[in-house]
Protein backbone atom coordinates (compact mmCIF):
# COMPACT_ATOMS: atom_id res chain seq x y z
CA UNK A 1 11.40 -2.60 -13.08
CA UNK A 2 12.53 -4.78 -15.48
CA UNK A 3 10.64 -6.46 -18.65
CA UNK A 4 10.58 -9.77 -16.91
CA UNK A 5 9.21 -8.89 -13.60
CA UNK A 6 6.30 -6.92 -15.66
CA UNK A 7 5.83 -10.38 -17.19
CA UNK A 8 6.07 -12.41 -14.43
CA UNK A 9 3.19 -9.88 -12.30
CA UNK A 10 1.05 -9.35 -14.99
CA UNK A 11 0.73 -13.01 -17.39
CA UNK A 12 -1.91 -16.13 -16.71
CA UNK A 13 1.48 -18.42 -16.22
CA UNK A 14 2.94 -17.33 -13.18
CA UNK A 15 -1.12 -17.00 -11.55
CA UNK A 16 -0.83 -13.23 -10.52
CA UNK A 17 -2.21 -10.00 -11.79
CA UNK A 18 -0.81 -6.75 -10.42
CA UNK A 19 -3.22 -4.54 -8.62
CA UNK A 20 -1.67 -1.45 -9.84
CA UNK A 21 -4.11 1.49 -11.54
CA UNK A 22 -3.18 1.15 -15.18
CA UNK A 23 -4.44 4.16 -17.42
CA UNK A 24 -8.09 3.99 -18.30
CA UNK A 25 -8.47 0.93 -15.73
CA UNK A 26 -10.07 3.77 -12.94
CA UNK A 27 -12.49 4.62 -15.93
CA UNK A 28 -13.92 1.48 -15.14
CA UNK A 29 -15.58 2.03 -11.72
CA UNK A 30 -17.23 5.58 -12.95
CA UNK A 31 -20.87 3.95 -13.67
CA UNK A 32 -23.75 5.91 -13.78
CA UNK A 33 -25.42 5.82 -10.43
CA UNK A 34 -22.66 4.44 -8.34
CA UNK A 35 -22.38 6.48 -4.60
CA UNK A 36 -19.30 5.63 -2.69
CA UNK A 37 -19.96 6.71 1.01
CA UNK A 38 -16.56 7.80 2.91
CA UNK A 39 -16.63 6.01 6.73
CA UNK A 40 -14.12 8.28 7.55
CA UNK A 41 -15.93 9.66 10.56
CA UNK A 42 -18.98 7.12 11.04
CA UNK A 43 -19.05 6.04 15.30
CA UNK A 44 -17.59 2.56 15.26
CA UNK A 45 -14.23 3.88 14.69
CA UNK A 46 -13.57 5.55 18.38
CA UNK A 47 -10.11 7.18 19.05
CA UNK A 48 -6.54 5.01 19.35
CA UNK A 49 -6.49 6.66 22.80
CA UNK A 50 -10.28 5.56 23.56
CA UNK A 51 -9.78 1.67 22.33
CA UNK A 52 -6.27 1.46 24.51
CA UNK A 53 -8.55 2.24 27.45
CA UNK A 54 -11.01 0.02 27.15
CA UNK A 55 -11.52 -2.52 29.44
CA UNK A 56 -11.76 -4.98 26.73
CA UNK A 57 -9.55 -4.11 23.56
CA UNK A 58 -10.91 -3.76 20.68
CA UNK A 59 -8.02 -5.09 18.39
CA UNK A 60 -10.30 -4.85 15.42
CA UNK A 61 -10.93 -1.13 16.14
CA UNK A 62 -7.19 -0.54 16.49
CA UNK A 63 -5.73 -2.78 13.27
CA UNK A 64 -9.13 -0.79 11.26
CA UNK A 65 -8.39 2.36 12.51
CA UNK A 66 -4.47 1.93 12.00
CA UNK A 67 -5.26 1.22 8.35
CA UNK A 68 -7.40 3.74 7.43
CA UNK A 69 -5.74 6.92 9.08
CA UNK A 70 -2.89 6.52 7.79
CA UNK A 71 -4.05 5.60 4.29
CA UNK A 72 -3.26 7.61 1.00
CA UNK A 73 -3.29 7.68 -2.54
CA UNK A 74 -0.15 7.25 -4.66
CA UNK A 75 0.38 8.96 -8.15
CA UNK A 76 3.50 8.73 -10.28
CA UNK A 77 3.41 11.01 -13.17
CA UNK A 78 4.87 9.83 -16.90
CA UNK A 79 4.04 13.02 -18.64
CA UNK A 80 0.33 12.18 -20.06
CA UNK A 81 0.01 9.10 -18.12
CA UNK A 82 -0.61 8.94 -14.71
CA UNK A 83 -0.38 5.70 -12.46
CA UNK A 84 -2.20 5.17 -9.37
CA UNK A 85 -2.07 3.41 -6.57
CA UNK A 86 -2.23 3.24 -2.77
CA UNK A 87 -0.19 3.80 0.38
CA UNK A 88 0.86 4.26 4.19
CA UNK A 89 2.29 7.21 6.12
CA UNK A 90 4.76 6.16 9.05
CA UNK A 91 6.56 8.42 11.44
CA UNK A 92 9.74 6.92 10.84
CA UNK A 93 12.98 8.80 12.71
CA UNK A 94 12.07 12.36 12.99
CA UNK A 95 9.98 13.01 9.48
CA UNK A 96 7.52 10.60 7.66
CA UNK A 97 7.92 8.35 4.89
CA UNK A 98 5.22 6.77 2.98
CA UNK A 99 5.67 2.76 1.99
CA UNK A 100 4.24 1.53 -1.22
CA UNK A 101 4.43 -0.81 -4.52
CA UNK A 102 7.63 -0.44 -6.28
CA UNK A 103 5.41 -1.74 -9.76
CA UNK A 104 3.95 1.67 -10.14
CA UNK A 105 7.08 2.78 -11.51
CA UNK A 106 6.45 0.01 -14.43
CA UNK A 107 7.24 2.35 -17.16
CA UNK A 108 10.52 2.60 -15.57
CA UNK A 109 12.81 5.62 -14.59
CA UNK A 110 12.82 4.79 -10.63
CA UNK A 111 15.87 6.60 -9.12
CA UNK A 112 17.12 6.35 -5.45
CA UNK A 113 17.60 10.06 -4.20
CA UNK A 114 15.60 11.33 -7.46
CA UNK A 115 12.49 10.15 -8.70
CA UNK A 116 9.42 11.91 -6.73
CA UNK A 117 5.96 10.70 -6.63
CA UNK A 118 2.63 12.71 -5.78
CA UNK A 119 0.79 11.97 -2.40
CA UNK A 120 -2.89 12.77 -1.90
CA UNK A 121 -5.29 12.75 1.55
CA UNK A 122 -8.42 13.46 1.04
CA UNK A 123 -7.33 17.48 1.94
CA UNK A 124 -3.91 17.91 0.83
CA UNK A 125 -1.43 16.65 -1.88
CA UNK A 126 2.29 16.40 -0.99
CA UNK A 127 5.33 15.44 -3.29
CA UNK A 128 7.81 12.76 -1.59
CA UNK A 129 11.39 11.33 -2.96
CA UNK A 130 12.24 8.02 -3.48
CA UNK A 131 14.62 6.65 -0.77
CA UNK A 132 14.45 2.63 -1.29
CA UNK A 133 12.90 0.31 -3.60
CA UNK A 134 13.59 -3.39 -4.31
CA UNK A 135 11.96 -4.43 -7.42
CA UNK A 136 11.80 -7.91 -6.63
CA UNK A 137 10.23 -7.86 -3.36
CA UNK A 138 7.92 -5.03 -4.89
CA UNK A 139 8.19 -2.55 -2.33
CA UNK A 140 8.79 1.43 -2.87
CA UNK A 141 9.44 3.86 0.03
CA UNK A 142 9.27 7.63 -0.20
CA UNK A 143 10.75 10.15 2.31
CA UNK A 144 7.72 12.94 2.39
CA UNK A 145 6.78 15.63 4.18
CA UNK A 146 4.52 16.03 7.09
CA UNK A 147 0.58 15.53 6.31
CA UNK A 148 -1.80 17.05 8.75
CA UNK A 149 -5.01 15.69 7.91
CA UNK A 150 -3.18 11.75 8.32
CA UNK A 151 -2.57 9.82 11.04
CA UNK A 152 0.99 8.32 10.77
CA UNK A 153 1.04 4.57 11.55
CA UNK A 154 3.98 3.11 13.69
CA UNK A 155 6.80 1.77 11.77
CA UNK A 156 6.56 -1.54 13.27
CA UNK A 157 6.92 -4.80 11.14
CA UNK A 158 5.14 -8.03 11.99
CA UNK A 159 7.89 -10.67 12.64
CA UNK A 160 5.70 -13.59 12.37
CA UNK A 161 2.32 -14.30 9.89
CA UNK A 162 0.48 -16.82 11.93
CA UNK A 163 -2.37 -18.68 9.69
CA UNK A 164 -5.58 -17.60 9.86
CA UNK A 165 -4.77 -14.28 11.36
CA UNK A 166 -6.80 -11.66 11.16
CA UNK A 167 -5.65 -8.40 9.04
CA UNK A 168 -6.95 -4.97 7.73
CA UNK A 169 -6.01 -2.89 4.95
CA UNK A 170 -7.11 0.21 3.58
CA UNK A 171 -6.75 1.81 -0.35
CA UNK A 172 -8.17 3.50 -2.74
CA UNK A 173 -9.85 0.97 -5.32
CA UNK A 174 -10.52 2.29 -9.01
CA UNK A 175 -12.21 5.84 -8.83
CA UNK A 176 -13.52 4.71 -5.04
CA UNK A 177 -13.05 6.61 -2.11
CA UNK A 178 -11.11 5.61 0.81
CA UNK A 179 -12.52 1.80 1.24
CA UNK A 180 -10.98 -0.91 4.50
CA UNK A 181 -10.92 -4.21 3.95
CA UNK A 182 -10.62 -7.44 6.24
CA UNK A 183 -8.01 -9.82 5.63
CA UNK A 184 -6.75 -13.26 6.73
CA UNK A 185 -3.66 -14.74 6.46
CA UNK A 186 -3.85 -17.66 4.42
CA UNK A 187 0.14 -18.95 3.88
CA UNK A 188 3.02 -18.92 1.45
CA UNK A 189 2.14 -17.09 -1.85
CA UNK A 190 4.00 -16.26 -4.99
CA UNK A 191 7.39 -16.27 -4.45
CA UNK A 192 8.27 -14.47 -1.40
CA UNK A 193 5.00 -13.13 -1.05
CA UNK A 194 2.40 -13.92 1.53
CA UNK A 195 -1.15 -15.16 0.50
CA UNK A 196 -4.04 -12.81 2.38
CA UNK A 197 -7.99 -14.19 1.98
CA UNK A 198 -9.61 -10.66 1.19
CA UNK A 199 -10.37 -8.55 -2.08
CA UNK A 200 -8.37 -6.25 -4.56
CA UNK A 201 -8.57 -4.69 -7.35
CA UNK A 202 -7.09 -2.32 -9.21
CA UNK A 203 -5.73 0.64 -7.37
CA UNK A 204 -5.37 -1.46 -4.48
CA UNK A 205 -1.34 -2.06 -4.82
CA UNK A 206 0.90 -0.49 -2.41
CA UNK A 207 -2.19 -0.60 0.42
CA UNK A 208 -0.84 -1.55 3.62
CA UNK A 209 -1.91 -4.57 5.84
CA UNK A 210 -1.86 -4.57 9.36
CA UNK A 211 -2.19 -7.30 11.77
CA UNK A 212 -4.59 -7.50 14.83
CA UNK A 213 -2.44 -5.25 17.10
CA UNK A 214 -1.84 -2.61 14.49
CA UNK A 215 1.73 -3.99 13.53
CA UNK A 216 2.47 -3.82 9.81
CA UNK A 217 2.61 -7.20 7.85
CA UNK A 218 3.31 -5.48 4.47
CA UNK A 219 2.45 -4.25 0.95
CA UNK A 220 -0.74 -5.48 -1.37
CA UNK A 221 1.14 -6.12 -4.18
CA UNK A 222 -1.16 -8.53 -6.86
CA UNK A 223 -3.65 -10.78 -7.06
CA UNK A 224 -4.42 -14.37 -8.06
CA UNK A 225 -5.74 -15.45 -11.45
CA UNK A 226 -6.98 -18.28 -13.30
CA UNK A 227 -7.12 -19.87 -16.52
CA UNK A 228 -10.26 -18.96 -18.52
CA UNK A 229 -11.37 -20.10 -22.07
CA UNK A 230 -11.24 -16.37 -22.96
CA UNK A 231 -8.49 -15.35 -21.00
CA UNK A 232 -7.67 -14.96 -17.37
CA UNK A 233 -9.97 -15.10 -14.86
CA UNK A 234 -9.70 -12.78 -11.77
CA UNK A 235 -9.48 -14.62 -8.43
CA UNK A 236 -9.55 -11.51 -6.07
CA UNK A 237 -10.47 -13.63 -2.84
CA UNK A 238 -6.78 -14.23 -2.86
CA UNK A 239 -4.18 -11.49 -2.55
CA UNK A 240 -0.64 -11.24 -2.78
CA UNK A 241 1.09 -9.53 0.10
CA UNK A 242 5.24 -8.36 -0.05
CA UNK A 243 5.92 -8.55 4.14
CA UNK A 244 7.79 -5.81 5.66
CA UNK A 245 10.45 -8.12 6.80
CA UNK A 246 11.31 -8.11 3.70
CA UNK A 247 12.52 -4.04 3.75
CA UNK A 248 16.69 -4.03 4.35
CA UNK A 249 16.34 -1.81 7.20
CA UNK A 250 19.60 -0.43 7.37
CA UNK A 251 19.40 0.87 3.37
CA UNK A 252 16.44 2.48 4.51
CA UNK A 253 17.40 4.14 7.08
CA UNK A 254 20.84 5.68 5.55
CA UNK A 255 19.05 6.82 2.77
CA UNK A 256 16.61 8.58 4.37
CA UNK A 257 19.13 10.08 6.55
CA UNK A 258 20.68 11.36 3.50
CA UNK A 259 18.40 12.65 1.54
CA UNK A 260 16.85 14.57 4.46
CA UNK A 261 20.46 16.12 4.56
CA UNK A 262 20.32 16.80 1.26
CA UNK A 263 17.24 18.58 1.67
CA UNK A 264 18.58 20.96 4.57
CA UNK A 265 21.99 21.91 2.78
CA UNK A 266 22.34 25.46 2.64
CA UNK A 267 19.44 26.29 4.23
């Protein structure tokens, strides 16, 4: 990522803050006393299968469950320092791939076909290559192996971001567990980005948001900020979203064709 785009996520001018886990900024959440409870398996989250039959849908069920299930924690490694972020696992032609936010390769050094990133459910930890990024939209995808204890989502894009729609993402916040979020859609953001009424913070960026019938509107990417006497002010209510229309489909889909070739040569 280039100099510029840091700037242009990160400074008070251009009214976004990047939602990316900078070192230390996890440190943050680790206060005395906090207790993060994991919802993972409370009862209001019945089965896919279970919601499909119901007589009466239960869209917010699906989009929640959607979310969360297929929800995991991103790490790319810079020797000593460690970024974080979050994630989604799709079944996407035959294998998996895991779509995230390009910015947590900030320090630089993100190579098509090469650079690898760490993947972690709350039971296993998997290592996936980089098959597409565009720095400008802010998206990152990652061809990765199979992960049991997920749920892949369906790689299906949202063609349309009505206003006022309801959404749902999931992440992993700071040194949180796995936390779901509600969402609207609220209209044009920065740049090409959409504008989502909900909450991040860091450690929220790459999370993916899904709409009410569990299609995928895209990637948390930043957040809104203010001008403060002392500096900027955080305006979390409003959060930056890169929409999946905006991945080049048929990049993606030759790359991860030919890396998985790669992968099988000789073997």
């Amino acid at each position: 990522m280039s100099f510029f785009k840091q700037f242009a996520i990160f400074a008070t001018m251009f009214s976004t803050l990047s939602c990316g886990s900078l070192p230390g900024l996890d440190d943050l959440a680790d206060q005395p006393g906090e207790i993060v409870e994991d919802l993972n398996n409370l009862d209001f989250l019945p089965s896919l299968e279970e919601a499909n039959k119901s007589q009466v849908r239960d869209f917010t069920t699906i989009a929640a469950r959607t979310s969360r299930n297929a929800a995991v924690r991103v790490e790319v490694n810079y020797g000593p320092t460690k970024i974080r972020g979050s994630g989604t696992y799709f079944k996407y032609r035959d294998g998996h791939i895991v779509i995230t936010a390009a910015h947590l390769y900030a320090f630089g050094g993100a190579k098509v076909m090469e650079s690898k990133a760490n993947f972690v459910s709350p039971e296993q930890e998997v290592v996936g290559v980089l098959v597409y990024i565009d720095e400008a939209a802010d998206i990152a995808i990652f061809d990765v192996p199979k992960i049991p204890s997920r749920e892949p989502a369906i790689f299906y894009p949202a063609e349309n971001f009505p206003i006022g729609q309801k959404t749902y993402y999931s992440g992993f916040p700071g040194s949180n567990n796995l936390l779901t979020f509600s969402g609207t859609i609220a209209g044009k953001g920065y740049k090409s980005d959409l504008a989502m009424h909900s909450f991040a913070w860091g450690g929220s960026s790459g999370s993916g948001v899904f709409n009410m019938q569990g299609r995928y509107v895209g990637v948390v990417v930043s957040i809104m900020v203010g001008r403060a006497p002392n500096g900027p002010q955080l305006a979390g209510s409003v959060v930056y979203v890169a929409p999946a229309t905006l991945i080049d489909q048929k990049v993606l889909k030759q790359n991860v064709k030919l890396v998985r070739k790669m992968k099988n040569a000789g073997f």
